[in-house]
N, C-alpha and C. Protein backbone atom coordinates (compact mmCIF):
# COMPACT_ATOMS: atom_id res chain seq x y z
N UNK A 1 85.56 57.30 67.84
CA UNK A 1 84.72 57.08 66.67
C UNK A 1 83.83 58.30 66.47
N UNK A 2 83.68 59.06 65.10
CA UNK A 2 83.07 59.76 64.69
C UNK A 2 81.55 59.46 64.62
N UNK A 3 80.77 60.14 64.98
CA UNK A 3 79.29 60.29 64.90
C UNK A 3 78.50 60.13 63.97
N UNK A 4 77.35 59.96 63.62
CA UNK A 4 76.79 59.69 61.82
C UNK A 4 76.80 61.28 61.89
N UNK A 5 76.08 61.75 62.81
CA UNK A 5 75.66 63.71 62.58
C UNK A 5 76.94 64.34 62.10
N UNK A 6 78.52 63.95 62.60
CA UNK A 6 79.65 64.40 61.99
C UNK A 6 79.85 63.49 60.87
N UNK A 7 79.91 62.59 60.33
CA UNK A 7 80.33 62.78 58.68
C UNK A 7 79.42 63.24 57.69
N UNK A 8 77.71 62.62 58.30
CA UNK A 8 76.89 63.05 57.23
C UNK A 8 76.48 64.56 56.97
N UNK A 9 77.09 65.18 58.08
CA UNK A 9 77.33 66.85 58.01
C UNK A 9 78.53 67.06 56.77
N UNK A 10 79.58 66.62 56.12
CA UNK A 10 79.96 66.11 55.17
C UNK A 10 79.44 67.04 54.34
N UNK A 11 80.21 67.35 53.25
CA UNK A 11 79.51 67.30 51.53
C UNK A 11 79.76 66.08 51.08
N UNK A 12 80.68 65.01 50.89
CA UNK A 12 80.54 64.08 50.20
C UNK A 12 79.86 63.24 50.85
N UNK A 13 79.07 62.32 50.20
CA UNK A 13 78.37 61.04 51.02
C UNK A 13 79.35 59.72 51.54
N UNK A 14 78.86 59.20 52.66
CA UNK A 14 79.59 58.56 53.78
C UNK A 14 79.54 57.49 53.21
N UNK A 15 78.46 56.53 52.72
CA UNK A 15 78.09 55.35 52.49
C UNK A 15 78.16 55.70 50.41
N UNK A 16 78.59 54.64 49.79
CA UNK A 16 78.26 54.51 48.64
C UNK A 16 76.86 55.09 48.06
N UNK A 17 77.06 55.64 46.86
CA UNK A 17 75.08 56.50 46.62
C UNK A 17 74.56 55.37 45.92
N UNK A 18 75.01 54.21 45.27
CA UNK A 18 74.58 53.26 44.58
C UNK A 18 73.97 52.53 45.86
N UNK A 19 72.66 52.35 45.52
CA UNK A 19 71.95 51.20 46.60
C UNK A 19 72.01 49.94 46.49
N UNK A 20 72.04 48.94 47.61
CA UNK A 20 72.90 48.01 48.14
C UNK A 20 72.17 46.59 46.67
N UNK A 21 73.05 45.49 46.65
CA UNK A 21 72.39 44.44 45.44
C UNK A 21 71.09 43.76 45.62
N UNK A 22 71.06 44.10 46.98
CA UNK A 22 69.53 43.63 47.98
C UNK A 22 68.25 44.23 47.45
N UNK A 23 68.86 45.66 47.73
CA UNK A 23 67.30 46.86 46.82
C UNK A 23 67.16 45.89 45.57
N UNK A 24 68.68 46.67 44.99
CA UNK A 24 68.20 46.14 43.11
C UNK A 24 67.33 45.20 42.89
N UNK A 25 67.72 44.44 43.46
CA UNK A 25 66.86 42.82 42.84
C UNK A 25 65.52 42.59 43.54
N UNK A 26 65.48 43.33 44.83
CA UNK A 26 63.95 43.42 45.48
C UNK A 26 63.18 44.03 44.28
N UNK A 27 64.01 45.53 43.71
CA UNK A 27 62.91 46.18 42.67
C UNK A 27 62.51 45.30 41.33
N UNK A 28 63.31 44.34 41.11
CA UNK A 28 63.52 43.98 39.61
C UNK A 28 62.25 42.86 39.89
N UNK A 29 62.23 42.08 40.80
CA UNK A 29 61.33 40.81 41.31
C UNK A 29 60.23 40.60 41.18
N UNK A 30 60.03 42.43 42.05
CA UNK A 30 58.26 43.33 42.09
C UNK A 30 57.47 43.63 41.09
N UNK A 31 56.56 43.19 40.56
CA UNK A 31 55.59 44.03 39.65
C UNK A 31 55.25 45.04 40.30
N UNK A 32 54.81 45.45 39.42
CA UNK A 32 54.15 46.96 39.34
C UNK A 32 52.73 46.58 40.28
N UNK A 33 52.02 45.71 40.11
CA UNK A 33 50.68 45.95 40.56
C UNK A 33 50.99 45.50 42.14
N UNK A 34 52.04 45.25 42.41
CA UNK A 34 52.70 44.61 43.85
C UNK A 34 53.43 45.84 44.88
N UNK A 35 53.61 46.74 44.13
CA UNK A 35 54.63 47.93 44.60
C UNK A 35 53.47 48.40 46.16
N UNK A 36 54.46 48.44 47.28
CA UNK A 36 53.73 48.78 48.43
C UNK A 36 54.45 49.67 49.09
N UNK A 37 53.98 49.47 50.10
CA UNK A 37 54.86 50.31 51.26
C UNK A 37 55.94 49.83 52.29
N UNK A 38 57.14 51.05 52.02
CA UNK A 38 58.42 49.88 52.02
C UNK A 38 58.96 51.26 53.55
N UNK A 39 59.41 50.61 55.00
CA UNK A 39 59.76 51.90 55.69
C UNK A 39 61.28 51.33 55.93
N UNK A 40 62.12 52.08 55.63
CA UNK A 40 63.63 52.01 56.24
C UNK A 40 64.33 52.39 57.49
N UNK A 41 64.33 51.63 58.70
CA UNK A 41 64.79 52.18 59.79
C UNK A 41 66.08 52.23 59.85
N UNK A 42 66.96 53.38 60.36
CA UNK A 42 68.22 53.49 59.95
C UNK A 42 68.52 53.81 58.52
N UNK A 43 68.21 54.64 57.69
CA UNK A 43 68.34 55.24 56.48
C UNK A 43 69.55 56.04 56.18
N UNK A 44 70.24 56.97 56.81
CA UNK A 44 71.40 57.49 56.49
C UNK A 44 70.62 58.45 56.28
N UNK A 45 71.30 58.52 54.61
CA UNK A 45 71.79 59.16 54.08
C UNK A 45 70.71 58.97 52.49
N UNK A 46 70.18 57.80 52.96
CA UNK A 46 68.96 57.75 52.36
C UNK A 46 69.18 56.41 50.76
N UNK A 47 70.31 56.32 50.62
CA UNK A 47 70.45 55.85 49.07
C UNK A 47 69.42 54.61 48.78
N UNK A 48 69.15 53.67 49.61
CA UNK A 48 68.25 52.45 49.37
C UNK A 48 66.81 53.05 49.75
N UNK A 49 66.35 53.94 50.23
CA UNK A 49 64.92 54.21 50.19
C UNK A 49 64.65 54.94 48.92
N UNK A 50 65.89 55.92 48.66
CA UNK A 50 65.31 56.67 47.61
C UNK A 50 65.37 55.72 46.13
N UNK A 51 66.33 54.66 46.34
CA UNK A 51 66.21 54.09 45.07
C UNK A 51 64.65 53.37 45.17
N UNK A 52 64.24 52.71 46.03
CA UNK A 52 62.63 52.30 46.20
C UNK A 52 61.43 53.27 45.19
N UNK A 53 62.07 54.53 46.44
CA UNK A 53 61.13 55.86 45.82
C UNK A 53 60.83 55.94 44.32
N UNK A 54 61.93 55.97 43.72
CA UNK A 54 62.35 55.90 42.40
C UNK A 54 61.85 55.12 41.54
N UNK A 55 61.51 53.58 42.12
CA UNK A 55 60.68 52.83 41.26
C UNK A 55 59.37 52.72 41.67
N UNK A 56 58.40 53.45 42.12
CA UNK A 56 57.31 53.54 42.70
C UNK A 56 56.80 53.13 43.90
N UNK A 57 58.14 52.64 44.65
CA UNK A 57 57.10 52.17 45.91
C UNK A 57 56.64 53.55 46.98
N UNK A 58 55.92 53.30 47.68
CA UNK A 58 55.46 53.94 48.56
C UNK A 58 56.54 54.42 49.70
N UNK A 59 57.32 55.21 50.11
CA UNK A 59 58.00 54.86 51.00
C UNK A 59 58.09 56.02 52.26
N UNK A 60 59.09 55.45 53.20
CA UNK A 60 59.50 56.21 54.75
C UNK A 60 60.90 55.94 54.63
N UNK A 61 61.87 57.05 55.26
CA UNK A 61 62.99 56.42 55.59
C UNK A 61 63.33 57.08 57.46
N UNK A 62 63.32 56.63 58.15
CA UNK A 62 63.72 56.91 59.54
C UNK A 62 65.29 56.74 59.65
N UNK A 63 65.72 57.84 60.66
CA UNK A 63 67.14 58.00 61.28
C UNK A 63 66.89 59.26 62.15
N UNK A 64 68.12 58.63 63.02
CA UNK A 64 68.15 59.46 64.53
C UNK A 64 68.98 61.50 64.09
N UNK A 65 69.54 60.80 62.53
CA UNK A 65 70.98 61.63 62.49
C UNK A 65 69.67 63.13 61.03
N UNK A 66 69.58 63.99 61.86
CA UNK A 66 69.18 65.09 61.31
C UNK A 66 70.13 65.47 59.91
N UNK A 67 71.06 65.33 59.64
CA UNK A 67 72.58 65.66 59.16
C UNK A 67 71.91 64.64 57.74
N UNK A 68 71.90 63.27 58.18
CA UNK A 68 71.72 62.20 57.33
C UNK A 68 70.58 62.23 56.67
N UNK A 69 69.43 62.80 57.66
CA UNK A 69 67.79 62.17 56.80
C UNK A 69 67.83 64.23 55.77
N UNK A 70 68.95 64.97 55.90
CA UNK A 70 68.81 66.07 55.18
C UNK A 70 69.22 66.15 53.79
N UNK A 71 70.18 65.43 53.91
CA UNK A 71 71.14 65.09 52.53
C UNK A 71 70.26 64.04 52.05
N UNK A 72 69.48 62.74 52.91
CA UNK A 72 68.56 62.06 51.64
C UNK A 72 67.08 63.18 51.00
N UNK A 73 67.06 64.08 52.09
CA UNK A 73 65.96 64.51 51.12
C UNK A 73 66.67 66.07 49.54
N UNK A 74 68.12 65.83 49.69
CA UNK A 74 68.24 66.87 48.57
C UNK A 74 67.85 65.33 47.43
């Protein structure tokens, strides 16, 4: 079995970039005056924190894989 540090070293992304139906509907639920601080352990590659990011929450995303937390921050 391949490593996360070997695929997410990759150009294409490993995991789908669309974030999971879980995010979506967490964001849709939230008001605005509710938006907090949201931390993701195990992040990848990043796609469900950054979609958070995206709608104002506050956020962190943690991972072990240098490879993974590089490609979520392009």
């Amino acid at each position: 079995m391949k490593s996360y540090d070997e695929v997410y070293s990759k150009d294409e992304f490993y995991w789908r970039r669309e974030p999971n139906q879980l995010c979506k509907r967490a964001v849709e639920l939230v008001t605005s005056e509710n938006k907090g601080k949201i931390i993701e352990l195990s992040c990848g590659e990043g796609k469900d924190i950054i979609h958070f990011a995206r709608n104002g929450f506050d956020t962190v995303g943690v991972d072990v894989s240098q490879p993974g937390l590089q490609k979520a921050q392009k």
